[in-house]
N, C-alpha and C. Protein backbone atom coordinates (compact mmCIF):
# COMPACT_ATOMS: atom_id res chain seq x y z
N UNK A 1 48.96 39.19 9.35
CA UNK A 1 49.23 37.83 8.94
C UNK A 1 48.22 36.86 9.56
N UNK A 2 48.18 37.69 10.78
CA UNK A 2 46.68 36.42 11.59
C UNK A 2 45.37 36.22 10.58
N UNK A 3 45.09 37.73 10.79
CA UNK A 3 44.28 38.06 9.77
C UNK A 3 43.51 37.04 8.40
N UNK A 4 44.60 37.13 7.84
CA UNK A 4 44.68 36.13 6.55
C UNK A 4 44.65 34.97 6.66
N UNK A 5 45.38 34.20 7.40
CA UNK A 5 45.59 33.27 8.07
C UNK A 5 43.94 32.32 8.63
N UNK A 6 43.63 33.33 9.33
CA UNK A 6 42.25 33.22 10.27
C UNK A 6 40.86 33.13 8.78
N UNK A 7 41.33 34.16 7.69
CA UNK A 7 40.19 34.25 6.49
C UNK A 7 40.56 33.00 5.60
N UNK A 8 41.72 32.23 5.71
CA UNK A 8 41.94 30.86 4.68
C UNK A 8 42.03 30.12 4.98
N UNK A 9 41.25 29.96 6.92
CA UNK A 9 41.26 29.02 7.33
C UNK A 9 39.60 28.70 7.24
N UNK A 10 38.95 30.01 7.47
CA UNK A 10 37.41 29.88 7.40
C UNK A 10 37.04 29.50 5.72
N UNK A 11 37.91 29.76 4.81
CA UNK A 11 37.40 29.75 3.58
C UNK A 11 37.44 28.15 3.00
N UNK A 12 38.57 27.50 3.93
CA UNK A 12 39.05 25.72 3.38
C UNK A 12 37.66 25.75 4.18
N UNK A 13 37.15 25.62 5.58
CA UNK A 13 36.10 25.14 6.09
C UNK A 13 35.24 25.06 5.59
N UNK A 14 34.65 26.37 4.81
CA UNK A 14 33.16 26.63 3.95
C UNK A 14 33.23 25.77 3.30
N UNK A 15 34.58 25.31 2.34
CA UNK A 15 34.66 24.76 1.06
C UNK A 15 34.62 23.12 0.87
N UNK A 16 35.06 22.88 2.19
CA UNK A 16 35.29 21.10 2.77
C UNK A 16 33.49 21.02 2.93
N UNK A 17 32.66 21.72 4.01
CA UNK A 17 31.18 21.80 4.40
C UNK A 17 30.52 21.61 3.52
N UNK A 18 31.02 22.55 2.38
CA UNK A 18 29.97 22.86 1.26
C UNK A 18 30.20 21.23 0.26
N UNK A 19 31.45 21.04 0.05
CA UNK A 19 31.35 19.47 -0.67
C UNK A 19 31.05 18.19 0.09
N UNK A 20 31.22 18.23 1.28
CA UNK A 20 30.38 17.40 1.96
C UNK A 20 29.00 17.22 1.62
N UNK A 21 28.29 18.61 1.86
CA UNK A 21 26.88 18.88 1.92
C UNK A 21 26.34 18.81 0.49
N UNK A 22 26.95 18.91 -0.67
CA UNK A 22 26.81 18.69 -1.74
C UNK A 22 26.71 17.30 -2.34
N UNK A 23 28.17 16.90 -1.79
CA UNK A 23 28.25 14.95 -1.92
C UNK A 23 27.67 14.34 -1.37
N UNK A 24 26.78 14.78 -0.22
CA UNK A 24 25.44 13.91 0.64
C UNK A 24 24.18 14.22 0.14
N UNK A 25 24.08 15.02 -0.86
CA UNK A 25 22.42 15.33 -1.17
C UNK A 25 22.74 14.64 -2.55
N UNK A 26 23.50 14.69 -3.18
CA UNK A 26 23.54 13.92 -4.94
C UNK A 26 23.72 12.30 -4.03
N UNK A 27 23.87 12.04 -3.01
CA UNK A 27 24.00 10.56 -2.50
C UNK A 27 23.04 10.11 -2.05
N UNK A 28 21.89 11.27 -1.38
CA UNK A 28 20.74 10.70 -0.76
C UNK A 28 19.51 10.92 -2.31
N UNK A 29 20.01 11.49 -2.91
CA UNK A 29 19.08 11.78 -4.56
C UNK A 29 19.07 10.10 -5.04
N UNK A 30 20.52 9.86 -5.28
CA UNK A 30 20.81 8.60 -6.26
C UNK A 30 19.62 7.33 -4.98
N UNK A 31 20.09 7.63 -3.90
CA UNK A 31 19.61 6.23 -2.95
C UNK A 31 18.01 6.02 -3.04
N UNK A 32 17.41 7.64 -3.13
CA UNK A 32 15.86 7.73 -3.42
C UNK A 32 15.49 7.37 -4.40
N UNK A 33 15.80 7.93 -5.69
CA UNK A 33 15.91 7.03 -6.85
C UNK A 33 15.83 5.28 -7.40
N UNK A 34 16.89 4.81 -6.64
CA UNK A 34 16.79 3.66 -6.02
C UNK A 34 16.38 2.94 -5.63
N UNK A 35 15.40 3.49 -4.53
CA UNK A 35 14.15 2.89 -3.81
C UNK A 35 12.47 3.16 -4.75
N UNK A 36 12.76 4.09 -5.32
CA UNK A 36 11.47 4.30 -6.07
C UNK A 36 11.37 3.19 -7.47
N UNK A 37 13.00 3.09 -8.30
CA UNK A 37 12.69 2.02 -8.76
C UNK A 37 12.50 0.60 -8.64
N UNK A 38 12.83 0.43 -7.46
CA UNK A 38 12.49 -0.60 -6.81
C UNK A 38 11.47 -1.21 -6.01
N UNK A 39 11.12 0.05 -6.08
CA UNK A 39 9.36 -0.08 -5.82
C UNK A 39 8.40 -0.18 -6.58
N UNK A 40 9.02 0.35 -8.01
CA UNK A 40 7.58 0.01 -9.06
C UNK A 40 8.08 -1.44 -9.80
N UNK A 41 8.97 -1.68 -9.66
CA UNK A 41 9.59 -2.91 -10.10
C UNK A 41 9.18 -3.89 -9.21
N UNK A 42 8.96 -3.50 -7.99
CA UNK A 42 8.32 -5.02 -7.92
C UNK A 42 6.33 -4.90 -7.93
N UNK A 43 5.91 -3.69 -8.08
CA UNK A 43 4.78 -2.97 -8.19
C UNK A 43 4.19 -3.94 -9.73
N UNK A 44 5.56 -3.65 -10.59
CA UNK A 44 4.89 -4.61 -11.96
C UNK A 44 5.14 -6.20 -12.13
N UNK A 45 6.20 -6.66 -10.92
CA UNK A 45 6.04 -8.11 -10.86
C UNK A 45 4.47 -8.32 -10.13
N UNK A 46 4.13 -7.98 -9.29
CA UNK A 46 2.77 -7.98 -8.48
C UNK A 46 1.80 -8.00 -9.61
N UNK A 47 2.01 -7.06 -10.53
CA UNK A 47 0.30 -6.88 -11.26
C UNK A 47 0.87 -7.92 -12.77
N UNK A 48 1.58 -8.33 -12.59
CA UNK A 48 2.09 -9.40 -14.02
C UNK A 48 1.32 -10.27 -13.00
N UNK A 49 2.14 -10.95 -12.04
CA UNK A 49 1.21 -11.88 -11.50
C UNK A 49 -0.02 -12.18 -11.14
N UNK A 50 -0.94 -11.19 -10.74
CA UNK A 50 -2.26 -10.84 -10.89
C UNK A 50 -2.63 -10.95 -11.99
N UNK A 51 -2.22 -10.44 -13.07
CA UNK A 51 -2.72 -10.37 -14.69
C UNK A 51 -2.55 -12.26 -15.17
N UNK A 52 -1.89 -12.85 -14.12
CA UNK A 52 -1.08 -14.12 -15.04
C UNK A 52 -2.46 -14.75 -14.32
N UNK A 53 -3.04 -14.94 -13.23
CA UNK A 53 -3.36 -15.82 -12.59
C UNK A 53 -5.33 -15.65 -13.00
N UNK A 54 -5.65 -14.44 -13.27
CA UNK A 54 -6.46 -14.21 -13.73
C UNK A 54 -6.88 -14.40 -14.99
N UNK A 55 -5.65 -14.78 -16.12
CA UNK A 55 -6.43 -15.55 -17.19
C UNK A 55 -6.24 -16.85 -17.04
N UNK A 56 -6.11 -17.57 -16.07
CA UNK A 56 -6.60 -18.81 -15.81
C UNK A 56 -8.16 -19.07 -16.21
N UNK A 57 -8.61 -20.27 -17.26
CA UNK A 57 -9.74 -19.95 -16.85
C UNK A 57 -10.74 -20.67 -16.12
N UNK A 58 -9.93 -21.64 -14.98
CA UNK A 58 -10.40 -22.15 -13.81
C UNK A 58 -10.47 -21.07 -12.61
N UNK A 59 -9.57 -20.10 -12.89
CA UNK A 59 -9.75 -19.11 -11.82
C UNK A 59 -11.02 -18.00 -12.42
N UNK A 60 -11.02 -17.98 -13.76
CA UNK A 60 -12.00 -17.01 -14.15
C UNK A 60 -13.74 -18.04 -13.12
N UNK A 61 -13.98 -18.94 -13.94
CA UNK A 61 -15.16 -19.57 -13.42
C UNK A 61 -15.04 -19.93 -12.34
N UNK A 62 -14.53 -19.95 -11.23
CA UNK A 62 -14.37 -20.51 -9.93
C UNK A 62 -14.86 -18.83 -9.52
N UNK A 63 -14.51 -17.58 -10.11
CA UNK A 63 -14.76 -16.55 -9.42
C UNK A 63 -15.99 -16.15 -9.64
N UNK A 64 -16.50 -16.73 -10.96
CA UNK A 64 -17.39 -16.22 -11.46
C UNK A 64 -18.51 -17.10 -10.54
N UNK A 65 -18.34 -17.99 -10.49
CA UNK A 65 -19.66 -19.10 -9.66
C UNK A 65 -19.47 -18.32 -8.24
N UNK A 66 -18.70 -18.00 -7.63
CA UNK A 66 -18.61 -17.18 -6.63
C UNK A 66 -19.23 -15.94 -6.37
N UNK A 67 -19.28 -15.50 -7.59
CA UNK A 67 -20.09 -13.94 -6.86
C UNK A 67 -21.50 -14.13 -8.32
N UNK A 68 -21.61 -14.67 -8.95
CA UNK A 68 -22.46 -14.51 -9.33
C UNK A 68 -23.91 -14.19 -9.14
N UNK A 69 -25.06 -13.27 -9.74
CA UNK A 69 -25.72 -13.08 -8.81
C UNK A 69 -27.30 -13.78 -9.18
């Protein structure tokens, strides 16, 4: 009876570990996810704004008298 006892106690353990360890990697997946879109998202506010400020075309000729050679 120990026996059994002792094997359905190790088997709830594996089974609690294993959904833990399961429910923390689909949690640290979703959070990475997360951060990556949120990184190119502001990756394309950055180059919208770059793209916006560059067809200025006081900024075009102000750059251009600048390095011109």
């Amino acid at each position: 009876m120990m026996e059994i006892l002792k094997k359905f106690k190790a088997v709830v353990f594996a089974a609690f570990a294993l959904f833990l360890y399961l429910f923390g990697y689909r949690h640290a997946k979703e959070t990475a996810e997360k951060e990556q879109l949120k990184g190119e998202n502001n990756a394309l506010k950055i180059a919208k704004k770059a793209r916006n400020s560059l067809s200025d075309n006081e900024c075009i000729n102000r750059l251009h008298g600048k390095y011109k050679r």
